[in-house]
N, C-alpha and C. Protein backbone atom coordinates (compact mmCIF):
# COMPACT_ATOMS: atom_id res chain seq x y z
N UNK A 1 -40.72 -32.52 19.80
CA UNK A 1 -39.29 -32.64 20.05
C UNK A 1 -38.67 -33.65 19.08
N UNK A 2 -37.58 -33.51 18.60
CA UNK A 2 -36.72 -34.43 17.89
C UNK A 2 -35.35 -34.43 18.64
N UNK A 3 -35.02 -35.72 17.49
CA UNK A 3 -33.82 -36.41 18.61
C UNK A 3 -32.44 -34.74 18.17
N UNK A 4 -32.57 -33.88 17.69
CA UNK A 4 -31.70 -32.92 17.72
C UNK A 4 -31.81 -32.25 18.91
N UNK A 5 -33.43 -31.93 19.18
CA UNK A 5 -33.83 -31.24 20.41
C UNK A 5 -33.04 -31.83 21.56
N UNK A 6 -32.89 -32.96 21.95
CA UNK A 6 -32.54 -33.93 23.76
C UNK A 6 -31.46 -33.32 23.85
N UNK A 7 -30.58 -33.16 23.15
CA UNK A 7 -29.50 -32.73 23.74
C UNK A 7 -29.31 -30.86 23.89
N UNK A 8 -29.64 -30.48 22.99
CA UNK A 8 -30.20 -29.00 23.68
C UNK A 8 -30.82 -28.60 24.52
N UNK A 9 -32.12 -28.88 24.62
CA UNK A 9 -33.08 -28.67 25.88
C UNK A 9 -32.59 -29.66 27.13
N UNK A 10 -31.71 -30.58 27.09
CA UNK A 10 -31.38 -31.46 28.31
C UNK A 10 -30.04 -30.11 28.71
N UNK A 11 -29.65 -30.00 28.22
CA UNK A 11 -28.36 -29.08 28.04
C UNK A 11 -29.19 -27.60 28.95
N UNK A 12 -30.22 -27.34 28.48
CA UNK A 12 -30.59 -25.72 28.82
C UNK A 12 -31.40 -26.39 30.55
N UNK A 13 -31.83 -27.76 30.86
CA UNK A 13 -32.31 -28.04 31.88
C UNK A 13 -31.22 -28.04 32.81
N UNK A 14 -30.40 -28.48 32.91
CA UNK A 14 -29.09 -29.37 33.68
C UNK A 14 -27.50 -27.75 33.74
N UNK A 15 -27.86 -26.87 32.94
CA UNK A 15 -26.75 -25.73 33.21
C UNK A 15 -26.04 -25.67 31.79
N UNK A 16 -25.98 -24.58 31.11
CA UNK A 16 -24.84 -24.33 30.09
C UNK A 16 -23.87 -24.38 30.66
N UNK A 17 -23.08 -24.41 31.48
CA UNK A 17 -21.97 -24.73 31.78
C UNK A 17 -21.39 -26.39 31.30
N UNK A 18 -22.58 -27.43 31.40
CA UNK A 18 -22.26 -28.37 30.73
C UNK A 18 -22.41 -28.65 29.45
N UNK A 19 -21.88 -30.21 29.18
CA UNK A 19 -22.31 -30.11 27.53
C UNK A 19 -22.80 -31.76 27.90
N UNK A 20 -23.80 -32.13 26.64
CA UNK A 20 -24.87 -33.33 26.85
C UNK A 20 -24.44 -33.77 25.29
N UNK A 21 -24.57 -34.83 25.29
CA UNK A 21 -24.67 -36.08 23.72
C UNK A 21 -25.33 -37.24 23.72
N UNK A 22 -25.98 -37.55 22.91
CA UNK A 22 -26.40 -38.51 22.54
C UNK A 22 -25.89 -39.34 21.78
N UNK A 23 -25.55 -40.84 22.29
CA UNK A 23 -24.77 -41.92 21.15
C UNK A 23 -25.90 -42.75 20.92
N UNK A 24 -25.77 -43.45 20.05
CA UNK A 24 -26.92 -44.37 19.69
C UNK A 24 -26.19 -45.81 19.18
N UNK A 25 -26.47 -46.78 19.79
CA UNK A 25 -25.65 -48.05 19.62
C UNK A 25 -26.88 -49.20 19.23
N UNK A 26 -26.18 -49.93 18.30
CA UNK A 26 -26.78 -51.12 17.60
C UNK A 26 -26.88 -52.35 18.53
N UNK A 27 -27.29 -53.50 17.41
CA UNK A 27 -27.66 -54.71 17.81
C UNK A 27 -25.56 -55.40 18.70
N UNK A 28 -25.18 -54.79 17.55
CA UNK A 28 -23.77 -55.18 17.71
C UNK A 28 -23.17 -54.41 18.12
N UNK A 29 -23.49 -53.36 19.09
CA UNK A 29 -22.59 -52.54 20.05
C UNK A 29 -21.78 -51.47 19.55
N UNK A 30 -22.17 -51.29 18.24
CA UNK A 30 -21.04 -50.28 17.33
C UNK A 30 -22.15 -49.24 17.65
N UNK A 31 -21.28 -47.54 18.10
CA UNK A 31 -22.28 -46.76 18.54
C UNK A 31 -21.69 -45.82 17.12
N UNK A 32 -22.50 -44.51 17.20
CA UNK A 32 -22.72 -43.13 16.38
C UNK A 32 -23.20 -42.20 17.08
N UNK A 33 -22.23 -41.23 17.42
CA UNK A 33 -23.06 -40.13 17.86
C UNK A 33 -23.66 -38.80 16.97
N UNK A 34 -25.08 -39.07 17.60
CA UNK A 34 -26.29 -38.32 16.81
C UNK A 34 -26.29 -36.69 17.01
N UNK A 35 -26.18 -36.77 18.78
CA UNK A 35 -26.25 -35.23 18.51
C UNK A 35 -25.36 -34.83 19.79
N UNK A 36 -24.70 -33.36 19.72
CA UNK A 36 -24.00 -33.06 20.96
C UNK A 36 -25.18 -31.48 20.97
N UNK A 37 -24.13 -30.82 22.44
CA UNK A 37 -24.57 -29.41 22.38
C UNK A 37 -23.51 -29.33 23.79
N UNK A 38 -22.58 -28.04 23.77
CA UNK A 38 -22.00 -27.60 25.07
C UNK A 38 -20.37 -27.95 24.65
N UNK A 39 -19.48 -27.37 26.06
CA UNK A 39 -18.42 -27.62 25.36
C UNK A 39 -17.53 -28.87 25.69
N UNK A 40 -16.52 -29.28 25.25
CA UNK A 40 -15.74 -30.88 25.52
C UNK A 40 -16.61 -31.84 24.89
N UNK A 41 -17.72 -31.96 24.87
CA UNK A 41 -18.99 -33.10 24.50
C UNK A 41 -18.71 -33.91 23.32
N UNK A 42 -18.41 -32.87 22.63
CA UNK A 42 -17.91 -33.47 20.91
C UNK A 42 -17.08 -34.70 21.02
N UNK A 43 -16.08 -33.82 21.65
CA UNK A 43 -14.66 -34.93 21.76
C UNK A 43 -14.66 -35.89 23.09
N UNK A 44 -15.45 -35.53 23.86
CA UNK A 44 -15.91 -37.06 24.68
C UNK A 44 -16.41 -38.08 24.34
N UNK A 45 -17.72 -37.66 23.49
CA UNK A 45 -18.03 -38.82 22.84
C UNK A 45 -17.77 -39.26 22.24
N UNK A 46 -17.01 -38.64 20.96
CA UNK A 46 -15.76 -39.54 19.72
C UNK A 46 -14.73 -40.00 20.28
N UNK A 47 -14.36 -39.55 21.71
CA UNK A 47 -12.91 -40.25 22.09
C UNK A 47 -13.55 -41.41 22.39
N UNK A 48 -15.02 -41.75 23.29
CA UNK A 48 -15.44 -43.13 24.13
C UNK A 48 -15.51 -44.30 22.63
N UNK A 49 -15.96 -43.33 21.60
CA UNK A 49 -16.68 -44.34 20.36
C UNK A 49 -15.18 -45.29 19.59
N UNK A 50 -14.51 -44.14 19.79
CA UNK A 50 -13.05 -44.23 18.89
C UNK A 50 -12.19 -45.03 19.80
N UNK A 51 -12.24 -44.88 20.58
CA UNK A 51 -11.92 -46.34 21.92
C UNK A 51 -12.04 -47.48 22.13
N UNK A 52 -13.39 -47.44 22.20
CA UNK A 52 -14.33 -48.34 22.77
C UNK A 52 -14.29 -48.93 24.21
N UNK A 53 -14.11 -47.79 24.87
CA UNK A 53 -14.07 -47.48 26.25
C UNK A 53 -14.94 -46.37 27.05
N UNK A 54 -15.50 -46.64 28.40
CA UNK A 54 -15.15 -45.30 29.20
C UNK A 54 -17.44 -45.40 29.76
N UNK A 55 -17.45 -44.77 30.41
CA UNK A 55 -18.98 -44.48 31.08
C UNK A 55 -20.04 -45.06 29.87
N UNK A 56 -19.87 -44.48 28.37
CA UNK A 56 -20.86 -44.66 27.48
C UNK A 56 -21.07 -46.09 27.72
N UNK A 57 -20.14 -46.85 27.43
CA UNK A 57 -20.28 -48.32 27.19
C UNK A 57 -20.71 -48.87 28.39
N UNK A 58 -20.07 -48.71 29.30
CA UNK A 58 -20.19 -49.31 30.66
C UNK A 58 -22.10 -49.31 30.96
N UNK A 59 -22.90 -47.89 30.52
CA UNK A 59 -24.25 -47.65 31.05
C UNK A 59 -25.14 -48.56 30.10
N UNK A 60 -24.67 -48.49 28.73
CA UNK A 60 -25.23 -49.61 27.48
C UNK A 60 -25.02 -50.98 28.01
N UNK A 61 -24.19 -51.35 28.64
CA UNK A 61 -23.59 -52.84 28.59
C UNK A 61 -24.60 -53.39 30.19
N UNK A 62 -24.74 -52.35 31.44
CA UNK A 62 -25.18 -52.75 32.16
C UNK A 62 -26.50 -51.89 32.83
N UNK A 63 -26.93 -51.21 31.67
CA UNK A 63 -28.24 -50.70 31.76
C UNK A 63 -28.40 -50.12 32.85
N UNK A 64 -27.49 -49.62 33.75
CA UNK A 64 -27.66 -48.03 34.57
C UNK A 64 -26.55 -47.34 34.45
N UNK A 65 -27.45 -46.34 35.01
CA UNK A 65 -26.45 -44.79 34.75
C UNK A 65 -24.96 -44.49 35.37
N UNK A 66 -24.06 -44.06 34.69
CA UNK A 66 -22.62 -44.64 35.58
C UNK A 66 -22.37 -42.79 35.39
N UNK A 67 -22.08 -42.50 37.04
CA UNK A 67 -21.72 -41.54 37.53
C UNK A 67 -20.24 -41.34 37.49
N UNK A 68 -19.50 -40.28 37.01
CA UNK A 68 -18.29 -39.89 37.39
C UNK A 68 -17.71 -38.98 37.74
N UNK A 69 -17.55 -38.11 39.15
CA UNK A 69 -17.86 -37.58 39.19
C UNK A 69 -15.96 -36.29 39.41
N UNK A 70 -15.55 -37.56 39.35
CA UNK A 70 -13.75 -37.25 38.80
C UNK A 70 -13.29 -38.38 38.01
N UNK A 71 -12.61 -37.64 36.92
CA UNK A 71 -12.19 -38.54 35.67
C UNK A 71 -10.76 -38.87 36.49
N UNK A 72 -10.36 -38.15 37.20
CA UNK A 72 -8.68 -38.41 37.91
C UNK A 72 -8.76 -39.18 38.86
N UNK A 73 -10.01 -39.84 39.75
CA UNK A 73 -9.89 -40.46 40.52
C UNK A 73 -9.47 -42.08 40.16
N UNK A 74 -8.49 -42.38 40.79
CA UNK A 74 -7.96 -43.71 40.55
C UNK A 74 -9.06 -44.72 39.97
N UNK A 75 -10.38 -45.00 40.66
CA UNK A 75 -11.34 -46.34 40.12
C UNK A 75 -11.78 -45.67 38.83
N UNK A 76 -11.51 -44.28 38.43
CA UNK A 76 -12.21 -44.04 36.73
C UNK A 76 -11.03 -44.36 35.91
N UNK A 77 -9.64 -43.75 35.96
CA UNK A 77 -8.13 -44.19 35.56
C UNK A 77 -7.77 -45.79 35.68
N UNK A 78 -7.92 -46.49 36.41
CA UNK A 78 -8.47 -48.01 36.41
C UNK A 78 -9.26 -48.52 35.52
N UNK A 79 -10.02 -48.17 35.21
CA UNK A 79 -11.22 -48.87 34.67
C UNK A 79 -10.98 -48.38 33.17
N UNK A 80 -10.78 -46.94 32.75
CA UNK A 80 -10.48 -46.64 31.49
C UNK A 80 -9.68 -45.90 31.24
N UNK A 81 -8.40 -46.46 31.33
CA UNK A 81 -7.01 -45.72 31.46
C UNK A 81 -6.92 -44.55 30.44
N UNK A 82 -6.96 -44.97 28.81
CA UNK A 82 -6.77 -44.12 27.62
C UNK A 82 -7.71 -43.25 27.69
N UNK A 83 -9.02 -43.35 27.97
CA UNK A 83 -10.08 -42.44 27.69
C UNK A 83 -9.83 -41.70 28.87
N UNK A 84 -9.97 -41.86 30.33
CA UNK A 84 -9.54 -40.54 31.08
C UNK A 84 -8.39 -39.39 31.01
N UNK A 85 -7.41 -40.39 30.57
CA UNK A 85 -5.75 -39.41 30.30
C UNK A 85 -6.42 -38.32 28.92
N UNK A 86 -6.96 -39.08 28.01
CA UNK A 86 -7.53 -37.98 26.83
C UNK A 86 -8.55 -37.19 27.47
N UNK A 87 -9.46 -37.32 27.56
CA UNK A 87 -10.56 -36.26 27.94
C UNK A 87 -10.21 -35.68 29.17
N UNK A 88 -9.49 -35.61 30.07
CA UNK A 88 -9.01 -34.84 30.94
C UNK A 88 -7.72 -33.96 30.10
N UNK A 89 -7.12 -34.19 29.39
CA UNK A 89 -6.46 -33.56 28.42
C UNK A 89 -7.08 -32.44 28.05
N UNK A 90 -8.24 -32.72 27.31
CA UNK A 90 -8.96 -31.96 26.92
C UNK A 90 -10.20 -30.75 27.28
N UNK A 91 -9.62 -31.33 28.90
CA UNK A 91 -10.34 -30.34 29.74
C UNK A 91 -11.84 -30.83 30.85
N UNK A 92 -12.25 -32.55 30.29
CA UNK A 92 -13.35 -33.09 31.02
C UNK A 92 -13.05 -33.38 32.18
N UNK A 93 -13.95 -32.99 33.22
CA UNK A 93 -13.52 -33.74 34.54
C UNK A 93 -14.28 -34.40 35.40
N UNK A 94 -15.49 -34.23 34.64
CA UNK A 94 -16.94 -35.30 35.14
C UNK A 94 -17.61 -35.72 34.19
N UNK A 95 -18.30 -37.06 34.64
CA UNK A 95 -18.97 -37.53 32.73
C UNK A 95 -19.83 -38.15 33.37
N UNK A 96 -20.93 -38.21 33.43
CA UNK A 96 -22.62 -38.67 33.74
C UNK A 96 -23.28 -39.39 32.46
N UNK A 97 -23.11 -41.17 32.65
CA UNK A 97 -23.47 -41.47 31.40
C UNK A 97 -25.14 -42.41 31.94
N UNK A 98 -26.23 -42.26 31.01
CA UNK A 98 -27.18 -42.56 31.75
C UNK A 98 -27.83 -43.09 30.56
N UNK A 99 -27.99 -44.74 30.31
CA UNK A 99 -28.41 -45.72 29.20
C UNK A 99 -29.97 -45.40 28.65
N UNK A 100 -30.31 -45.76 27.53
CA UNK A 100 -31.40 -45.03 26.96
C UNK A 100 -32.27 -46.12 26.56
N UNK A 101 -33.28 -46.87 27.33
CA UNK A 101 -33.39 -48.05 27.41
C UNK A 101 -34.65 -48.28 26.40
N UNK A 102 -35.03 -48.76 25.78
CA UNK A 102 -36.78 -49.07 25.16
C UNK A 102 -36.85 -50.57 25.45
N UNK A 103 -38.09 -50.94 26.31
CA UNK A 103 -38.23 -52.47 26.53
C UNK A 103 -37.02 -53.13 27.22
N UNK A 104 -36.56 -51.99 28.28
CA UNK A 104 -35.15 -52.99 28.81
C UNK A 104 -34.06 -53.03 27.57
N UNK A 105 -33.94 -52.57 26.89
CA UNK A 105 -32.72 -52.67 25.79
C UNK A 105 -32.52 -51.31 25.78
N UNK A 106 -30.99 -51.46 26.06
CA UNK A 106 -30.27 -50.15 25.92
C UNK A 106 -30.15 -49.40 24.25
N UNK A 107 -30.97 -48.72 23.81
CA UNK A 107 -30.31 -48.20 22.38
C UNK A 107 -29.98 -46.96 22.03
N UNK A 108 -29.31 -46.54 23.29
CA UNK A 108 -28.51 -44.95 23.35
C UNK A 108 -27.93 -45.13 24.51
N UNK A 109 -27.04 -43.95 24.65
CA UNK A 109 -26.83 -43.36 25.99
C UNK A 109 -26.84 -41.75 26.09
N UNK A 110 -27.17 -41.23 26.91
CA UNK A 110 -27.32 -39.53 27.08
C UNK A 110 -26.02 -39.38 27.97
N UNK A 111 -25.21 -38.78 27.43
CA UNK A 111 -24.29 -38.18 28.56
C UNK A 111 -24.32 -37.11 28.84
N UNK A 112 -23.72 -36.36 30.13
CA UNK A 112 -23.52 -35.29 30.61
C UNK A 112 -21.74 -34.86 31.02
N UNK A 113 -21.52 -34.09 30.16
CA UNK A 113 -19.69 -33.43 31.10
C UNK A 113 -19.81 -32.65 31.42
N UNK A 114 -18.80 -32.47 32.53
CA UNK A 114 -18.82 -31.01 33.18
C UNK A 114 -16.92 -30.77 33.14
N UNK A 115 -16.53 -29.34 33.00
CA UNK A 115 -15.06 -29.22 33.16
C UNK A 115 -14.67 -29.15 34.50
N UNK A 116 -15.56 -29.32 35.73
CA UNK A 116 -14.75 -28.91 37.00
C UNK A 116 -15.60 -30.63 37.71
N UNK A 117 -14.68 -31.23 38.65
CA UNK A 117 -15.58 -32.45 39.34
C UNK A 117 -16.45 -32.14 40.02
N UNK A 118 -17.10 -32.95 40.95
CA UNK A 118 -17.87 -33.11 41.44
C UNK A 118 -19.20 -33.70 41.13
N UNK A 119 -20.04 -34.06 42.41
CA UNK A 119 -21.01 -35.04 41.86
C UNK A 119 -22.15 -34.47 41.12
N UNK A 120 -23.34 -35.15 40.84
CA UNK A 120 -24.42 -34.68 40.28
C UNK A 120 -25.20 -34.13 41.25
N UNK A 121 -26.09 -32.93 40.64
CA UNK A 121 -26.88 -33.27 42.05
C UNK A 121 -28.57 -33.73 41.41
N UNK A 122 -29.29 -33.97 42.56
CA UNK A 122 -30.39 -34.87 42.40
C UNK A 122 -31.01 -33.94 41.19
N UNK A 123 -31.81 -32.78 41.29
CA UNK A 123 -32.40 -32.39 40.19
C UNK A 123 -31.93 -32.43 39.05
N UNK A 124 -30.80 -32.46 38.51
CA UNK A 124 -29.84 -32.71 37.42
C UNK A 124 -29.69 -34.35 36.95
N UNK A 125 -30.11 -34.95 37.86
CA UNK A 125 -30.02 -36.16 37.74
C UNK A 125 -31.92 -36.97 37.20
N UNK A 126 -32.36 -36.33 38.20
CA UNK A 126 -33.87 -36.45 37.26
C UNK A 126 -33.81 -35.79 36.09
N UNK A 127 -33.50 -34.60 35.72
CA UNK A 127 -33.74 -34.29 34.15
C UNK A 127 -33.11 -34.95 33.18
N UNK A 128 -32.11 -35.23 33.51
CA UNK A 128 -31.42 -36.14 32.86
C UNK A 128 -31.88 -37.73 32.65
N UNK A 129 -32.17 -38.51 33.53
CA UNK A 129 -33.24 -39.64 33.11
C UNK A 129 -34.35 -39.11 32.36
N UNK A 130 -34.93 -37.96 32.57
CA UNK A 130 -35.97 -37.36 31.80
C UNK A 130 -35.92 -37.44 30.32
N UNK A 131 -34.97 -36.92 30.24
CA UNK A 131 -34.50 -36.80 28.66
C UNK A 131 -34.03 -37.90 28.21
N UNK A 132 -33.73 -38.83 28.75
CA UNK A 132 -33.10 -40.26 28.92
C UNK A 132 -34.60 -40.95 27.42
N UNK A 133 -35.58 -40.69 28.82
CA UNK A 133 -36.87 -41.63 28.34
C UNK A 133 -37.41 -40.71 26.87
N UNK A 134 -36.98 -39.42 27.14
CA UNK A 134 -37.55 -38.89 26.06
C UNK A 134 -36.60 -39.32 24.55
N UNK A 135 -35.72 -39.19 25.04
CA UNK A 135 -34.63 -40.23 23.61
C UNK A 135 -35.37 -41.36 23.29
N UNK A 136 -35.54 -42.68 24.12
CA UNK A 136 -35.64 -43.61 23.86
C UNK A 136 -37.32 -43.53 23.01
N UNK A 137 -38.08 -43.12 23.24
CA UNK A 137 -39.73 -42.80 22.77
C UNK A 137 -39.36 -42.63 21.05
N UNK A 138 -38.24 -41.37 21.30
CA UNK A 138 -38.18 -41.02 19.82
C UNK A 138 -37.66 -41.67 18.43
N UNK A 139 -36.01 -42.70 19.46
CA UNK A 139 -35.61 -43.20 18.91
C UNK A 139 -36.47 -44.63 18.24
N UNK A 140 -37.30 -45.06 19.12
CA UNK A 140 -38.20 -46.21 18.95
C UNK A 140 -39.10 -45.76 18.01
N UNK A 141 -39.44 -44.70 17.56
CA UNK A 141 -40.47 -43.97 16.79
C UNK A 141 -39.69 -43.96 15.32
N UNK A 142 -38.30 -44.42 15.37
CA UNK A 142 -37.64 -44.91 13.84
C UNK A 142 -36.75 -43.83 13.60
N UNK A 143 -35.95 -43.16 14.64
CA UNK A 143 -34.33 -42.91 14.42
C UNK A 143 -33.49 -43.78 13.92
N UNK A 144 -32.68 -43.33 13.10
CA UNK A 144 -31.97 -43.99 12.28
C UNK A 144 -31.20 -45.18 13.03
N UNK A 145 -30.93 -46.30 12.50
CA UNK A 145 -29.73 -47.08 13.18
C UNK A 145 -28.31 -46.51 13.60
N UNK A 146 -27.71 -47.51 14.32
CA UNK A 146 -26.05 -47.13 14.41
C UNK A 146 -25.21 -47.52 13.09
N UNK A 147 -24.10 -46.33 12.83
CA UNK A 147 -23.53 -47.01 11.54
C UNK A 147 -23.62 -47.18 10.52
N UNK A 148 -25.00 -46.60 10.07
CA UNK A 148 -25.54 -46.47 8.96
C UNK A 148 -26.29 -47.86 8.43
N UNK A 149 -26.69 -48.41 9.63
CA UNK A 149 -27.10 -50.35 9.50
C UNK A 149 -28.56 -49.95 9.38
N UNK A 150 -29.01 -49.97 8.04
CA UNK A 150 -30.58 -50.07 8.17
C UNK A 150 -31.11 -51.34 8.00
N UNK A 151 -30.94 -52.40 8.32
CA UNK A 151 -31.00 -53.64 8.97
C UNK A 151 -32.44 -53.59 9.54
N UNK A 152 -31.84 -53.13 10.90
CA UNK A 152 -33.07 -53.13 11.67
C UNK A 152 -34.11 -52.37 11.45
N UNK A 153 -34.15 -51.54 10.86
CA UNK A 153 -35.04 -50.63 10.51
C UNK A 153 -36.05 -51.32 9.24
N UNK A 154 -35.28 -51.73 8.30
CA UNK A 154 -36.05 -52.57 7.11
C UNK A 154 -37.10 -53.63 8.12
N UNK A 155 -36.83 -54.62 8.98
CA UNK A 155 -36.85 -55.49 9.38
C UNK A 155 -37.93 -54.85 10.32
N UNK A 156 -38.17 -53.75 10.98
CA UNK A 156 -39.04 -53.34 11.33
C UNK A 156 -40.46 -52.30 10.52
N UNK A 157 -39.49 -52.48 9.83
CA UNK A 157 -40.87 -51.76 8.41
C UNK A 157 -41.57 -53.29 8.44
N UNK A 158 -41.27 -54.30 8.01
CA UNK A 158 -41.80 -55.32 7.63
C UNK A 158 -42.80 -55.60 8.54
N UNK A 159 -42.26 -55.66 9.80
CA UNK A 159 -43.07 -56.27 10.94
C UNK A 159 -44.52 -54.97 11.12
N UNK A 160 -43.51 -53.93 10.90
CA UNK A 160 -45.00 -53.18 10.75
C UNK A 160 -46.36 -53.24 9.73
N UNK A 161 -45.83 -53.74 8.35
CA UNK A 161 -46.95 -54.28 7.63
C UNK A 161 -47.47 -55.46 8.83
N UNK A 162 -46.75 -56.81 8.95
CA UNK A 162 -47.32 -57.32 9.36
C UNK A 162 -48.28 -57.89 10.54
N UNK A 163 -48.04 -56.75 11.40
CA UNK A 163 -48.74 -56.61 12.49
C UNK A 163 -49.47 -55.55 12.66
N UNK A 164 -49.90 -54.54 11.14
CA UNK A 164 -50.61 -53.62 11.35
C UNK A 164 -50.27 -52.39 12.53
N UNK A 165 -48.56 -52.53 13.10
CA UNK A 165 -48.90 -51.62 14.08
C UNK A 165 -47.37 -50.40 13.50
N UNK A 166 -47.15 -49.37 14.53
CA UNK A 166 -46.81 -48.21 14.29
C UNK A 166 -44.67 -48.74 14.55
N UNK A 167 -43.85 -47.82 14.10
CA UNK A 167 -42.97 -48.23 13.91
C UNK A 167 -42.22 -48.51 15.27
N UNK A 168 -42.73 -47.39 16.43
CA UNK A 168 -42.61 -48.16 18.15
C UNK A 168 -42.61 -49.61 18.54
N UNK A 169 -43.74 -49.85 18.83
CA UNK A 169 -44.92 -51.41 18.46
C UNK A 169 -44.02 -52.44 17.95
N UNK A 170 -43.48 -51.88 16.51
CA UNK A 170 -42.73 -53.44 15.87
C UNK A 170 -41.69 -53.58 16.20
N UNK A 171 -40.66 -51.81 17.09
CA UNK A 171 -39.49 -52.27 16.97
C UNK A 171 -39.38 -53.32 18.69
N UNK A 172 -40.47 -52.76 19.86
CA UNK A 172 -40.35 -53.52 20.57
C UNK A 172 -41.06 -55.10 20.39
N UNK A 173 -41.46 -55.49 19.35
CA UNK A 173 -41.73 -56.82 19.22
C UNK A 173 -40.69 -57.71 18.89
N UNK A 174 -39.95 -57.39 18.15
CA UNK A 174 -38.71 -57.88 17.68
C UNK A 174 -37.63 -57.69 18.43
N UNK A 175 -37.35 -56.72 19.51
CA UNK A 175 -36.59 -57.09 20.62
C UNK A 175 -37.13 -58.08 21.90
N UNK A 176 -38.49 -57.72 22.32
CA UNK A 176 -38.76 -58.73 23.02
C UNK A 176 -39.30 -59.73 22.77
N UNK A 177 -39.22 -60.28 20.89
CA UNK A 177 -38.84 -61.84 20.81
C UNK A 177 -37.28 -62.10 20.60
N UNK A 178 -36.42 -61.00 20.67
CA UNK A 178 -35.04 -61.75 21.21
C UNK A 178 -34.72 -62.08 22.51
N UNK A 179 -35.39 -61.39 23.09
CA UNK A 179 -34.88 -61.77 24.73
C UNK A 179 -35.54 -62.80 25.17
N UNK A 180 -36.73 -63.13 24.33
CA UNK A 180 -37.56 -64.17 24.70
C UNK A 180 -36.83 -65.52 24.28
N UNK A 181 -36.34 -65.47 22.85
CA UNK A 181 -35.59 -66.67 22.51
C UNK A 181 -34.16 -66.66 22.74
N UNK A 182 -33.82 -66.29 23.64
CA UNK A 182 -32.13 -65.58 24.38
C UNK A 182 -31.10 -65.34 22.58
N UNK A 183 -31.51 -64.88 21.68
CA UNK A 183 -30.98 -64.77 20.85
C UNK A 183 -30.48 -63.05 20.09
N UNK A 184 -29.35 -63.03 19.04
CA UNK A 184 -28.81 -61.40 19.68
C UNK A 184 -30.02 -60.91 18.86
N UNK A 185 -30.52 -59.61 18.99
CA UNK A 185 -31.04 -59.39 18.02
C UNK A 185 -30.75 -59.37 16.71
N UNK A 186 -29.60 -59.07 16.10
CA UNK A 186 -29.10 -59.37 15.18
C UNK A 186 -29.87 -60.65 14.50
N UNK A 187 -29.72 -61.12 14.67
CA UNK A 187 -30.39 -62.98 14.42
C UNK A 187 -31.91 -62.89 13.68
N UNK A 188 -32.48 -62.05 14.82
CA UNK A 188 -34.11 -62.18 14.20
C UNK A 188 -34.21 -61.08 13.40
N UNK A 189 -33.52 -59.96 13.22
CA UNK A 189 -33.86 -59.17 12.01
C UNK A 189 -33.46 -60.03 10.68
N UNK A 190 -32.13 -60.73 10.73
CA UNK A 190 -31.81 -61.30 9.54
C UNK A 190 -32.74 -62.71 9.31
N UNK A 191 -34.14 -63.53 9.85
CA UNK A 191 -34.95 -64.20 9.69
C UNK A 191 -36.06 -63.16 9.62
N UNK A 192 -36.47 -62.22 9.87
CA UNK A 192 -37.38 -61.29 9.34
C UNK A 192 -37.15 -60.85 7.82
N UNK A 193 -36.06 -60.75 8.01
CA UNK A 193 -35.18 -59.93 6.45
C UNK A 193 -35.68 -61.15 5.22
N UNK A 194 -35.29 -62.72 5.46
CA UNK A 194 -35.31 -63.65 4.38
C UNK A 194 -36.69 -64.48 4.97
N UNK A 195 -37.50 -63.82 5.57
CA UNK A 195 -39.05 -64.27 5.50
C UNK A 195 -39.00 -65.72 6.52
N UNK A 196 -37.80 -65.82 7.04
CA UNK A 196 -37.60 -67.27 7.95
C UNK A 196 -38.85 -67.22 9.29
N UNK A 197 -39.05 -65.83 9.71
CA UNK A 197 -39.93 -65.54 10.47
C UNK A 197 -41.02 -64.15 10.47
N UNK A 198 -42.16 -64.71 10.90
CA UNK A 198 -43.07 -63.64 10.59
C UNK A 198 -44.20 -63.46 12.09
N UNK A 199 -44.21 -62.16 12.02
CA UNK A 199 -44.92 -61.75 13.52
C UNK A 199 -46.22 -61.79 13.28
N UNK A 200 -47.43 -61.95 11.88
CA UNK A 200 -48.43 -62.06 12.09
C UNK A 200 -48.93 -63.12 12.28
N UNK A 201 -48.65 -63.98 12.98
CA UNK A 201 -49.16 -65.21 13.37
C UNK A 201 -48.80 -65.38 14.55
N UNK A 202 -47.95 -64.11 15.32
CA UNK A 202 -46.95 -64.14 16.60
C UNK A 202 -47.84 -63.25 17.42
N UNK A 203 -48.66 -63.10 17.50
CA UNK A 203 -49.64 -61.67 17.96
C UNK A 203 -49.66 -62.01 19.49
């Protein structure tokens, strides 16, 4: 499977009637969406990115899955005024956003829309974490950054010489020595980058 596949095969699990995307967000919160499939999806996720509002962010920022299961209901129009008035415009009327975590760090989100409300139901909701974990495996396996920031990616080539291990391996070493030194990640790729710090002596 590749990260083109999650959103197709999550798409053929969960009903063609919906449509599924994948965003992929950085150290610094700037997202890109990688892949869609279904209809409204496109323009849900460029309206949340082009915003910077709405379920995507909310599931990245607090690492669970944020259900919606009416975009018209007052607490979703509250919370993200511009992005519901647009994508209900456009025909969305439920948005299932569910964070794409590796090592506790959010570095995607999988969404789900549907054009008519209502809630999820449970089996739709496991496949969907399903595909959740299956993003995150792949993306950790050295999907591109957000934004075109190969930053982190250089910074994890490195660590992979120096710890002898696979491009998974280094990218969770270097996040969980940021959380370890409460610092953004941002920080330790750019002391990886100018040799300030090195993981083979960090084993």
């Amino acid at each position: 499977m590749s990260i083109d596949d999650i959103c197709r095969q999550a798409r053929n699990a969960v009903g063609l009637s919906s449509g599924v995307g994948l965003t992929i967000l950085n150290e610094l919160g700037n997202a890109r969406v990688v892949c869609v499939d279904g209809p409204f999806i496109d323009f849900v996720e460029q309206l949340q990115v082009s915003l910077g509002q709405g379920p995507l962010f909310e599931a990245a920022w607090t690492a669970r899955p944020v259900l919606v299961d009416d975009l018209a209901a007052t607490t979703a129009t509250l919370r993200w005024a511009a992005f519901t008035v647009l994508a209900r415009r456009h025909g969305a009327a439920a948005l299932f956003s569910f964070p794409v975590p590796l090592d506790g760090f959010p570095l995607a989100v999988l969404d789900l829309c549907r054009s008519t409300p209502g809630p999820l139901s449970e089996p739709a909701r496991i496949e969907m974490t399903r595909y959740a974990a299956a993003a995150a495996l792949l993306i950790g396996d050295g999907a591109p950054a957000a934004g075109g920031d190969f930053r982190l990616q250089r910074a994890t080539g490195i660590v992979m010489g120096q710890m002898g291990a696979n491009a998974a391996s280094a990218s969770r070493r270097l996040r969980r020595h940021a959380s370890g030194q409460n610092r953004p990640l941002g920080d330790i790729v750019e002391d990886v980058l100018t040799g300030d710090l090195r993981f083979d002596s960090h084993r």
